[in-house]
C-alpha atoms as a PDB file:
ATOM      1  CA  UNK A   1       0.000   0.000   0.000  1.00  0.00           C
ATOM      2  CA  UNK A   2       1.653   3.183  -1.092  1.00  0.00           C
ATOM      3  CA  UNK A   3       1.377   6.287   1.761  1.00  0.00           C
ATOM      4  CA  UNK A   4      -1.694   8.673   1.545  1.00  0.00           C
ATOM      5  CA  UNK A   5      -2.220  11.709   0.437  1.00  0.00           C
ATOM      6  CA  UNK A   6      -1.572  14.759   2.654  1.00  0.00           C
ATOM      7  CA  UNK A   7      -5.684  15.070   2.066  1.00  0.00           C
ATOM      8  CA  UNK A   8      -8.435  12.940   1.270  1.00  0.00           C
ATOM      9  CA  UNK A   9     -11.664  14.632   0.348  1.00  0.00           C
ATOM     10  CA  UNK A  10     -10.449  17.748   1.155  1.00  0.00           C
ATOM     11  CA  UNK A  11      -9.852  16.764   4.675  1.00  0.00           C
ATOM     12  CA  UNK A  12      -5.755  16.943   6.328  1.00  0.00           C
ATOM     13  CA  UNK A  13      -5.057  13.015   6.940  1.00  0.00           C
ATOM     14  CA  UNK A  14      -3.617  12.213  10.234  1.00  0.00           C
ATOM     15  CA  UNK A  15      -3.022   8.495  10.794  1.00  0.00           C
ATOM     16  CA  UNK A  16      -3.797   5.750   8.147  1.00  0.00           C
ATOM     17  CA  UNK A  17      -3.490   2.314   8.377  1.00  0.00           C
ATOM     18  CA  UNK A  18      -3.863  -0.553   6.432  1.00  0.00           C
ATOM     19  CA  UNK A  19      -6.312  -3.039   6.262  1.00  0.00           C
ATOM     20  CA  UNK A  20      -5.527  -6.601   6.051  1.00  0.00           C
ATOM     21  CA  UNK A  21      -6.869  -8.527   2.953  1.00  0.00           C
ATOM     22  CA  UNK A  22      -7.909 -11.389   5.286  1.00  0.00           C
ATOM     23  CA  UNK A  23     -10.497  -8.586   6.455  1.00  0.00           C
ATOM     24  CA  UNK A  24     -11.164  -7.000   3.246  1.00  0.00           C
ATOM     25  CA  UNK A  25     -14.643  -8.181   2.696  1.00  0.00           C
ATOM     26  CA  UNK A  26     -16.053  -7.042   5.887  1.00  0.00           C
ATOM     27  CA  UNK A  27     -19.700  -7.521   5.358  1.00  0.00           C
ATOM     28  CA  UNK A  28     -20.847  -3.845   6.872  1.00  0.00           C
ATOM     29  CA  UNK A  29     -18.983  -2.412   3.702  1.00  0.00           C
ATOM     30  CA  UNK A  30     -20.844  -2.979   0.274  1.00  0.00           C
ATOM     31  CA  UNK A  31     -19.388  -0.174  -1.465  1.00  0.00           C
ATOM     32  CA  UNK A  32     -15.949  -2.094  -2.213  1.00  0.00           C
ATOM     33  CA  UNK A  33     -12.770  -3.456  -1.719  1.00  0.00           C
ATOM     34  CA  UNK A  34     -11.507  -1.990   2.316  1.00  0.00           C
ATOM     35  CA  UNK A  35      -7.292  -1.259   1.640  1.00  0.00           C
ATOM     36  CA  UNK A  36      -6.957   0.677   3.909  1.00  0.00           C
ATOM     37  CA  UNK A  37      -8.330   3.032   6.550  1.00  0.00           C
ATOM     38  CA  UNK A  38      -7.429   7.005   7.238  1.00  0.00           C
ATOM     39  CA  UNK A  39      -7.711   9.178  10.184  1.00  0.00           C
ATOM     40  CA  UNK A  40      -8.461  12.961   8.962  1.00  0.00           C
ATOM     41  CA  UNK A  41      -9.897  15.963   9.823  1.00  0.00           C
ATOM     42  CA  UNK A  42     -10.993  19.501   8.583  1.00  0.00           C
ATOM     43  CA  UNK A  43     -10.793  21.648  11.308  1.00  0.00           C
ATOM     44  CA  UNK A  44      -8.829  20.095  14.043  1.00  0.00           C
ATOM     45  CA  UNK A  45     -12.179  19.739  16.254  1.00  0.00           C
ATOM     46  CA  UNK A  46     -13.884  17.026  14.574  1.00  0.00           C
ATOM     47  CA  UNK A  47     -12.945  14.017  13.223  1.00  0.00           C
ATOM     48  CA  UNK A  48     -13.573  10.974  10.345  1.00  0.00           C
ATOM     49  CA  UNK A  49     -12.528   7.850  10.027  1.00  0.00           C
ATOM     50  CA  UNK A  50     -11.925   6.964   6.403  1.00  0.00           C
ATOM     51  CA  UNK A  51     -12.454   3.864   4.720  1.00  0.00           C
ATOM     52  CA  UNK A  52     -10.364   4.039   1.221  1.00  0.00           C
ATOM     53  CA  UNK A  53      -9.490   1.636  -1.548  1.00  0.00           C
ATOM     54  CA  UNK A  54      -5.809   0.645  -2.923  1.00  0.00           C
ATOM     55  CA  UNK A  55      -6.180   4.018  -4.527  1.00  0.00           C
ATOM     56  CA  UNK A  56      -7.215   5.975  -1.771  1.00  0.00           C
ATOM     57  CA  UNK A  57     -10.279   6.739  -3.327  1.00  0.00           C
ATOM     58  CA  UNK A  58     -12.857   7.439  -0.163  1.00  0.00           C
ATOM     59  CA  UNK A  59     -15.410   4.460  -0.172  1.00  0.00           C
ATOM     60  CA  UNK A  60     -16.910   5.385   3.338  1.00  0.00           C
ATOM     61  CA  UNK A  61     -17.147   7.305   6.554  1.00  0.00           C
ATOM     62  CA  UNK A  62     -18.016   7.721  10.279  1.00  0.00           C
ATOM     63  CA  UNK A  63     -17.779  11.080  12.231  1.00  0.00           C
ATOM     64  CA  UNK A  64     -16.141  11.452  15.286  1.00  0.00           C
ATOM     65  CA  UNK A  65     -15.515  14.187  17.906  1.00  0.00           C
ATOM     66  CA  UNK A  66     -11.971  12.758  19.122  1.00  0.00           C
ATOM     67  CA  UNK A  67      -8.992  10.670  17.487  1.00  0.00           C
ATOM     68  CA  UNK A  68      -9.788   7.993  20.050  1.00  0.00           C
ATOM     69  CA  UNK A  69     -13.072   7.766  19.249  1.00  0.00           C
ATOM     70  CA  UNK A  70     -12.304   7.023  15.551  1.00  0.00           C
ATOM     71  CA  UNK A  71      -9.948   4.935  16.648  1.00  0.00           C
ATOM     72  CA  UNK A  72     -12.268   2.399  18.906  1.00  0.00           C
ATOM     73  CA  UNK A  73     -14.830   2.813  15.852  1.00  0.00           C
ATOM     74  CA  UNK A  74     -11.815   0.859  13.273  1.00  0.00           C
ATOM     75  CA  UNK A  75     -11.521  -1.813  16.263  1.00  0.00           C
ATOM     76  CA  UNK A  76     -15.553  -2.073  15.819  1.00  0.00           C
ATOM     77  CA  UNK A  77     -15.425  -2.727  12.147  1.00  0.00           C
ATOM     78  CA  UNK A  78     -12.309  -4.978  12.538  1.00  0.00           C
ATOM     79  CA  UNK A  79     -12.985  -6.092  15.762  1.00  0.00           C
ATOM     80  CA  UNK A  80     -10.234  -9.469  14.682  1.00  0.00           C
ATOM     81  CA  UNK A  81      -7.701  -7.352  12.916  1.00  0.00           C
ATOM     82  CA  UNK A  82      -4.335  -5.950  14.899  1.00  0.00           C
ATOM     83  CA  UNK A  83      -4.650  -2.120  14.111  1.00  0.00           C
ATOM     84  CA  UNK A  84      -1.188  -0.325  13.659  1.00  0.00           C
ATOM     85  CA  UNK A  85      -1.912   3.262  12.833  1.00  0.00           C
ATOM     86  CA  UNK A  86       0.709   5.356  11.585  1.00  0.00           C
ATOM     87  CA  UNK A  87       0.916   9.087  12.128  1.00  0.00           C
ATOM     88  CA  UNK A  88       1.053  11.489   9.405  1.00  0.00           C
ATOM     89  CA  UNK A  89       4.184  14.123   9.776  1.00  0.00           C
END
């Protein structure tokens, strides 16, 4: 998986992570193919969590008022998968 974009929709990405294809056809996503999931914001008070393709293309997306929140929501999609989120510098 190649690194992401500084943005994503128009939104500053700060942690992404990727998704492992064992979990890739998660049944609560019908839009597509899960690569990998992004962290971002637009305004440094709210929060989404980011679910992108292999080309970072933005399939889907949950709101959140805290990084931790969006966080525990990846664990809740991918409640198997060991999450390794890496911060964007």
């Amino acid at each position: 998986m190649n690194q992401p974009p500084k943005f994503l929709d128009d939104a500053q990405v700060l942690y992404h992570c990727p998704v492992d294809p064992e979990y890739d056809k998660n049944p609560r996503f019908k839009k597509g193919f899960i690569a990998s999931m992004a962290i971002c914001t637009y305004d440094q008070r709210s929060f989404y969590l980011f679910y992108c393709d292999t080309k970072w293309k933005v399939l889907s997306d949950t709101f959140h008022d805290s990084v931790d929140k969006a966080m525990a929501q990846a664990k809740v999609e991918f409640p198997e998968m060991q999450i390794h989120w890496h911060r964007i510098v």
